[in-house]
N, C-alpha and C. Protein backbone atom coordinates (compact mmCIF):
# COMPACT_ATOMS: atom_id res chain seq x y z
N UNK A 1 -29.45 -8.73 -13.43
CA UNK A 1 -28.37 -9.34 -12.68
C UNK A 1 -27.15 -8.43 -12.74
N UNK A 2 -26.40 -8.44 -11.73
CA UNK A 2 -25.07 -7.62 -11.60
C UNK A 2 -24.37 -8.48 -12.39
N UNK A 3 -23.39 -6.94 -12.96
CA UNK A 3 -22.35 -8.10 -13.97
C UNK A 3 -21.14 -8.38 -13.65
N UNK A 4 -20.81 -8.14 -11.84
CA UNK A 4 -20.08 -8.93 -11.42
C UNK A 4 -19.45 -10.43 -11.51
N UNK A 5 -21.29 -10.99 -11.25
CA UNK A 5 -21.49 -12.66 -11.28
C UNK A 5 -22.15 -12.89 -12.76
N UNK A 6 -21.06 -14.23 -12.67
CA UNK A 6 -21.35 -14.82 -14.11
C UNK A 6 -22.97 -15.51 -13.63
N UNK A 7 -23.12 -15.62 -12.82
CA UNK A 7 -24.90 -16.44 -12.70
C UNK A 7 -24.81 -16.44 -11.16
N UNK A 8 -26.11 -17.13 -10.94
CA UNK A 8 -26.83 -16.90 -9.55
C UNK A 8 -25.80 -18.09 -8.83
N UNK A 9 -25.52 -19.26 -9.56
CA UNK A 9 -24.72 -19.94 -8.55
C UNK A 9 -23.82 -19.66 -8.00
N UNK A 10 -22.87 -18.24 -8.34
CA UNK A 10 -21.72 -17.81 -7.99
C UNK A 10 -22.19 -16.92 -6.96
N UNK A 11 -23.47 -16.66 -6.78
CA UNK A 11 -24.04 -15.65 -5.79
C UNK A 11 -24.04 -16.37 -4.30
N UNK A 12 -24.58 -17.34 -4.45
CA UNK A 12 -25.47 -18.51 -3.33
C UNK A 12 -24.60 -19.58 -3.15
N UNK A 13 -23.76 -19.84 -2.07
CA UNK A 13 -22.88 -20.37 -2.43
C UNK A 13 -23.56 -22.42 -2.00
N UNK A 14 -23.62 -22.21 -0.74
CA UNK A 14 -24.37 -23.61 0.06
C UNK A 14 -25.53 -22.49 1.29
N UNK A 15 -26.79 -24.20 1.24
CA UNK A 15 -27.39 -23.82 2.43
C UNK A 15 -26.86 -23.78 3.88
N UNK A 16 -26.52 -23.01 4.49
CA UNK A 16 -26.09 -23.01 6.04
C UNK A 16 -27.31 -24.30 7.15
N UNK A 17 -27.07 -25.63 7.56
CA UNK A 17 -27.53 -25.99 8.19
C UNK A 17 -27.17 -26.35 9.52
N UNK A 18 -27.65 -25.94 10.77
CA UNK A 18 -27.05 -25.70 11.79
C UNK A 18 -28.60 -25.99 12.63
N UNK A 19 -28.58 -25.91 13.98
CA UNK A 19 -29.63 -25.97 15.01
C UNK A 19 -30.28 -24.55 14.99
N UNK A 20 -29.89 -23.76 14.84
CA UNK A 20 -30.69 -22.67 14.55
C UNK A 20 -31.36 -22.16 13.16
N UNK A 21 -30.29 -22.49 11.96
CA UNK A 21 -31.34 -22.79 10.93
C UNK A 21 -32.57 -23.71 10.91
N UNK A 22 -32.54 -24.79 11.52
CA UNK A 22 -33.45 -25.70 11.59
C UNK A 22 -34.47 -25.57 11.96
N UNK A 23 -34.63 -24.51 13.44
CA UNK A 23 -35.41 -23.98 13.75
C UNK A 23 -36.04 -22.94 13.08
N UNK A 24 -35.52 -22.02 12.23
CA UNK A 24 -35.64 -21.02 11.43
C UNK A 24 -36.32 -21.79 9.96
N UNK A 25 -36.64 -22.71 9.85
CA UNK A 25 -37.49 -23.67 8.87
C UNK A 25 -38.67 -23.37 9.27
N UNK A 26 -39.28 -23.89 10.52
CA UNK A 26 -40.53 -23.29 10.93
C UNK A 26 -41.47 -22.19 10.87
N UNK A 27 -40.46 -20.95 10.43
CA UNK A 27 -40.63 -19.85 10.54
C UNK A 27 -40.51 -19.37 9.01
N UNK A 28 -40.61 -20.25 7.94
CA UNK A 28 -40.23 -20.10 6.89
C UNK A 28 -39.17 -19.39 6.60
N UNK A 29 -38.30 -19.23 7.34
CA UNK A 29 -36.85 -18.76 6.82
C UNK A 29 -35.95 -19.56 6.45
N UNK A 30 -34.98 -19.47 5.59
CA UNK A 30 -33.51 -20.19 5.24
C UNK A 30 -32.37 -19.35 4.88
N UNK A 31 -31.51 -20.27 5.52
CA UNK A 31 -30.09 -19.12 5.85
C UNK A 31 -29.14 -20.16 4.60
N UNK A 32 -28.96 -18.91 3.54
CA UNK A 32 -27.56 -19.28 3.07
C UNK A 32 -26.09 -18.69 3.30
N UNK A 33 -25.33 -19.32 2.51
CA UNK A 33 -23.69 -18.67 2.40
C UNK A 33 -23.94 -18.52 1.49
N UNK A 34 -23.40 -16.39 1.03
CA UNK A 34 -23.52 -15.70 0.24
C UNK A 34 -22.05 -15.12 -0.03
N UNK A 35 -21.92 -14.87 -1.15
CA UNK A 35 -20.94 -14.12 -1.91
C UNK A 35 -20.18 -12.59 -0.68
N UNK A 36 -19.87 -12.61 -0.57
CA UNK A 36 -19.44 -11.14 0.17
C UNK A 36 -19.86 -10.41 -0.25
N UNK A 37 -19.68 -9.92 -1.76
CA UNK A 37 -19.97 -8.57 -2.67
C UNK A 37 -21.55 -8.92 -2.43
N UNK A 38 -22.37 -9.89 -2.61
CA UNK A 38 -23.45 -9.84 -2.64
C UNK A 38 -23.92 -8.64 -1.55
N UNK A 39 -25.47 -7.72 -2.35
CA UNK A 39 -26.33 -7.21 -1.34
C UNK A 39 -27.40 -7.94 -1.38
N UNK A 40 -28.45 -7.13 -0.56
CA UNK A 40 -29.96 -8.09 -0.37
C UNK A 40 -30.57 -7.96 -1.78
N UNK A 41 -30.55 -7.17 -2.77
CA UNK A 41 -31.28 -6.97 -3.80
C UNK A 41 -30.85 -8.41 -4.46
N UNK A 42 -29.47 -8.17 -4.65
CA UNK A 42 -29.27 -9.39 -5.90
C UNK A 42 -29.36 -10.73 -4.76
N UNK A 43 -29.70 -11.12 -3.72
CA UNK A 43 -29.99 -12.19 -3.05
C UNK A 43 -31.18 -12.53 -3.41
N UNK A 44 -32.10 -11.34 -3.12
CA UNK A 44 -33.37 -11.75 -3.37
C UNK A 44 -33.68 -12.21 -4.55
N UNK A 45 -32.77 -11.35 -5.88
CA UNK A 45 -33.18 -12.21 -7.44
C UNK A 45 -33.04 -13.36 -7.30
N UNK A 46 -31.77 -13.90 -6.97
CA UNK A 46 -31.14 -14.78 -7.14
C UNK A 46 -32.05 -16.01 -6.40
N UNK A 47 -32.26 -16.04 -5.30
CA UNK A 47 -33.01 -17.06 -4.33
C UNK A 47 -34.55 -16.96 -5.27
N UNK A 48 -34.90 -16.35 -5.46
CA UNK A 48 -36.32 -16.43 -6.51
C UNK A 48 -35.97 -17.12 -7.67
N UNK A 49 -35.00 -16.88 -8.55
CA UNK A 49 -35.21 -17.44 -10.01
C UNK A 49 -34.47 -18.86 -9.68
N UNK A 50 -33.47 -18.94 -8.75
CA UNK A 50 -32.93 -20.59 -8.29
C UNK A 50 -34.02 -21.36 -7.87
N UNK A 51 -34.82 -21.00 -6.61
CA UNK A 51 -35.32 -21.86 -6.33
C UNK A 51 -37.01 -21.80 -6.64
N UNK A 52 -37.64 -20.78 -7.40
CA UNK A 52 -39.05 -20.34 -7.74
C UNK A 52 -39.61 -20.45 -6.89
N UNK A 53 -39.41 -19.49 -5.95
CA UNK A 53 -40.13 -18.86 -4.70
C UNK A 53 -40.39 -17.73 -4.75
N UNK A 54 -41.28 -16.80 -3.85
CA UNK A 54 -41.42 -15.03 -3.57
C UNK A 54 -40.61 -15.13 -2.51
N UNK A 55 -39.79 -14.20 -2.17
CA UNK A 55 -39.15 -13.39 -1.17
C UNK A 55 -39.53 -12.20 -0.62
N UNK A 56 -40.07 -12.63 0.72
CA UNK A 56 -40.69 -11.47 1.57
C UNK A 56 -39.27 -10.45 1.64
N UNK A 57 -38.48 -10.98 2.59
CA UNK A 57 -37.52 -10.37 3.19
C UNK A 57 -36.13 -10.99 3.46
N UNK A 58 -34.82 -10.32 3.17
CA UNK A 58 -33.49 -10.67 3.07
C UNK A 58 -32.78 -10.12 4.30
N UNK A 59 -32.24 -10.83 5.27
CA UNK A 59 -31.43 -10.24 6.17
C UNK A 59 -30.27 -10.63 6.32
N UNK A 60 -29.13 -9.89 6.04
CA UNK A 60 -27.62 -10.23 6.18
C UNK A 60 -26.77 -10.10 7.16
N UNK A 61 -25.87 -10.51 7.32
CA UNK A 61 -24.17 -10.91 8.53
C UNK A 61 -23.18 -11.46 8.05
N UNK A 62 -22.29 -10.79 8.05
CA UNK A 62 -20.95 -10.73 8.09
C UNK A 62 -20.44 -11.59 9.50
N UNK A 63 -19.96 -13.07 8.86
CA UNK A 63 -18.96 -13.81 10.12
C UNK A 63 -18.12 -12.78 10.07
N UNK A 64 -17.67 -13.15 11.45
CA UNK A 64 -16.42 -12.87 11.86
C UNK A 64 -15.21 -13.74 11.78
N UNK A 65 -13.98 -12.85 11.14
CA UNK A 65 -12.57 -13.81 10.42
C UNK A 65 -12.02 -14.29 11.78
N UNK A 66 -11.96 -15.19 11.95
CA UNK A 66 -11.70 -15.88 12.92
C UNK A 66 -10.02 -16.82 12.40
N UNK A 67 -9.25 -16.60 13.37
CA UNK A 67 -7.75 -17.18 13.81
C UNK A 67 -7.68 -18.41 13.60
N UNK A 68 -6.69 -18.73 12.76
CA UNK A 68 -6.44 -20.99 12.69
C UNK A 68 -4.94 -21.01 12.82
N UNK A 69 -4.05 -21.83 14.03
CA UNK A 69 -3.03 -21.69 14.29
C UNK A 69 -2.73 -23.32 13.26
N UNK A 70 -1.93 -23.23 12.82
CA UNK A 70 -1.32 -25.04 11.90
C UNK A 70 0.00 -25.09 12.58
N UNK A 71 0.42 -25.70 14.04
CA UNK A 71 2.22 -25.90 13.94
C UNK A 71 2.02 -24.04 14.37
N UNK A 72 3.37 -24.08 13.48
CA UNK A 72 3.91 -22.27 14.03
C UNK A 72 3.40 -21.18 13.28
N UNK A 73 2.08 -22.10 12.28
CA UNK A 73 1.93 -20.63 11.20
C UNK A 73 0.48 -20.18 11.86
N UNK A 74 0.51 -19.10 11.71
CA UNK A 74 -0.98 -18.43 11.81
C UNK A 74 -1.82 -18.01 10.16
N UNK A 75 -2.83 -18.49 10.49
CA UNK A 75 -3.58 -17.67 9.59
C UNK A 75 -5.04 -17.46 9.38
N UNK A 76 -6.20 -17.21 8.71
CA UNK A 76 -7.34 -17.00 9.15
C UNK A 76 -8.18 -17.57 8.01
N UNK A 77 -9.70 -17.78 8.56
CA UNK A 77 -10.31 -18.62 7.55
C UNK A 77 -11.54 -18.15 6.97
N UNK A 78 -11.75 -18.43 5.82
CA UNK A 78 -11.92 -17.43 5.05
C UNK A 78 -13.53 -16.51 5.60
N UNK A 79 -13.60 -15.53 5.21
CA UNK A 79 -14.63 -14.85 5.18
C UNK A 79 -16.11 -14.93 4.51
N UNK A 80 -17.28 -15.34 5.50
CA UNK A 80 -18.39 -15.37 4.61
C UNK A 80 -19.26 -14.98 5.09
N UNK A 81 -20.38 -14.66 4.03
CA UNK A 81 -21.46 -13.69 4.39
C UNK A 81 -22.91 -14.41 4.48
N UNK A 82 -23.57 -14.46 5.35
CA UNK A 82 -25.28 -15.18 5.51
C UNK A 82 -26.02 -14.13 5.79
N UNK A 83 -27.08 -14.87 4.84
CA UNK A 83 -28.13 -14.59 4.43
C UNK A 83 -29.02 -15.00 4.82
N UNK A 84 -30.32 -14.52 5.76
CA UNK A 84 -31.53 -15.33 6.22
C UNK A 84 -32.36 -14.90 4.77
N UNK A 85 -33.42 -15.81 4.67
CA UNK A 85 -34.26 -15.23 3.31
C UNK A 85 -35.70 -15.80 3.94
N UNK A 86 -36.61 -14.54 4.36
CA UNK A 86 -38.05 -15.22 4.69
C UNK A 86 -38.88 -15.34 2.98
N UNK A 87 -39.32 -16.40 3.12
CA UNK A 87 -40.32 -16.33 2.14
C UNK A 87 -41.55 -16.51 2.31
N UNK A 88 -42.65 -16.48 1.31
CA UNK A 88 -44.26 -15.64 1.06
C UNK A 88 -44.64 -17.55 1.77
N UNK A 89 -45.65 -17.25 2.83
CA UNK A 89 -46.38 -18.73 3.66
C UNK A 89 -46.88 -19.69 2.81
N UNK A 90 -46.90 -19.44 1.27
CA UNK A 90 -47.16 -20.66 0.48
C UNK A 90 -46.04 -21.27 0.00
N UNK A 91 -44.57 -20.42 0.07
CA UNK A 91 -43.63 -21.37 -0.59
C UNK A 91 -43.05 -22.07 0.23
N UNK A 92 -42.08 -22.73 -0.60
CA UNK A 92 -41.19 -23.43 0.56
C UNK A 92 -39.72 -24.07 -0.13
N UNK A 93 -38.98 -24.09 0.17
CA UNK A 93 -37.63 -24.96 -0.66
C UNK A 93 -37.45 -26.34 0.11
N UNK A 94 -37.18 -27.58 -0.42
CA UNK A 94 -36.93 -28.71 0.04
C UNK A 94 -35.14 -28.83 -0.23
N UNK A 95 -35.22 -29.07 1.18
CA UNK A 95 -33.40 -29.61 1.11
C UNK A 95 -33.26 -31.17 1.51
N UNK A 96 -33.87 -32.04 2.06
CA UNK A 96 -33.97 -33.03 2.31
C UNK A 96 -35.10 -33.46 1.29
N UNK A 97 -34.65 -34.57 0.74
CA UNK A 97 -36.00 -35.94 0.18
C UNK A 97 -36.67 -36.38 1.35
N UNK A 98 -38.04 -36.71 1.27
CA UNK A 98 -38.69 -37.74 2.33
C UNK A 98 -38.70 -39.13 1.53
N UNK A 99 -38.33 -39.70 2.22
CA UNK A 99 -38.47 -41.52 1.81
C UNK A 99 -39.77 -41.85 2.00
């Protein structure tokens, strides 16, 4: 582990769920919000020993800092980095319970 981060939770921040992640379930992929400093290496530790999965493949993006006007002030919100993570066709992570 980099000794940036005190542990993997400071790496991984939340799962990104959106209409295109959702679709990207099918495909065994899942997109998180990642650390900025994070690269794909320490993603990939990190998403393996959190959730005990194999990790095929890590692909990253940089949002774009995007403008928030409040009244007369400007300012911008914050910066974050996603992560798609394919994993090996036997695993899988559950984010929802089934009833």
């Amino acid at each position: 582990m980099n000794n940036t981060y005190d542990s993997f939770l400071d790496l991984v921040k939340y799962p990104i769920i959106t209409e295109k992640t959702i679709r990207l379930l099918e495909k065994n992929q899942y997109c998180f919000a990642v650390s900025v400093k994070a690269n794909k290496n320490t993603i990939k530790s990190a998403v393996e020993q959190l959730f005990d999965v194999k990790v095929v493949s890590v692909k990253t993006a940089m949002q774009v800092v995007k403008k928030r006007r409040v009244g007369r002030f400007i300012g911008k919100k914050a910066q974050i980095k996603r992560a798609v993570v394919s994993l090996a066709p036997d695993n899988t992570i559950t984010f929802f319970e089934k009833e």
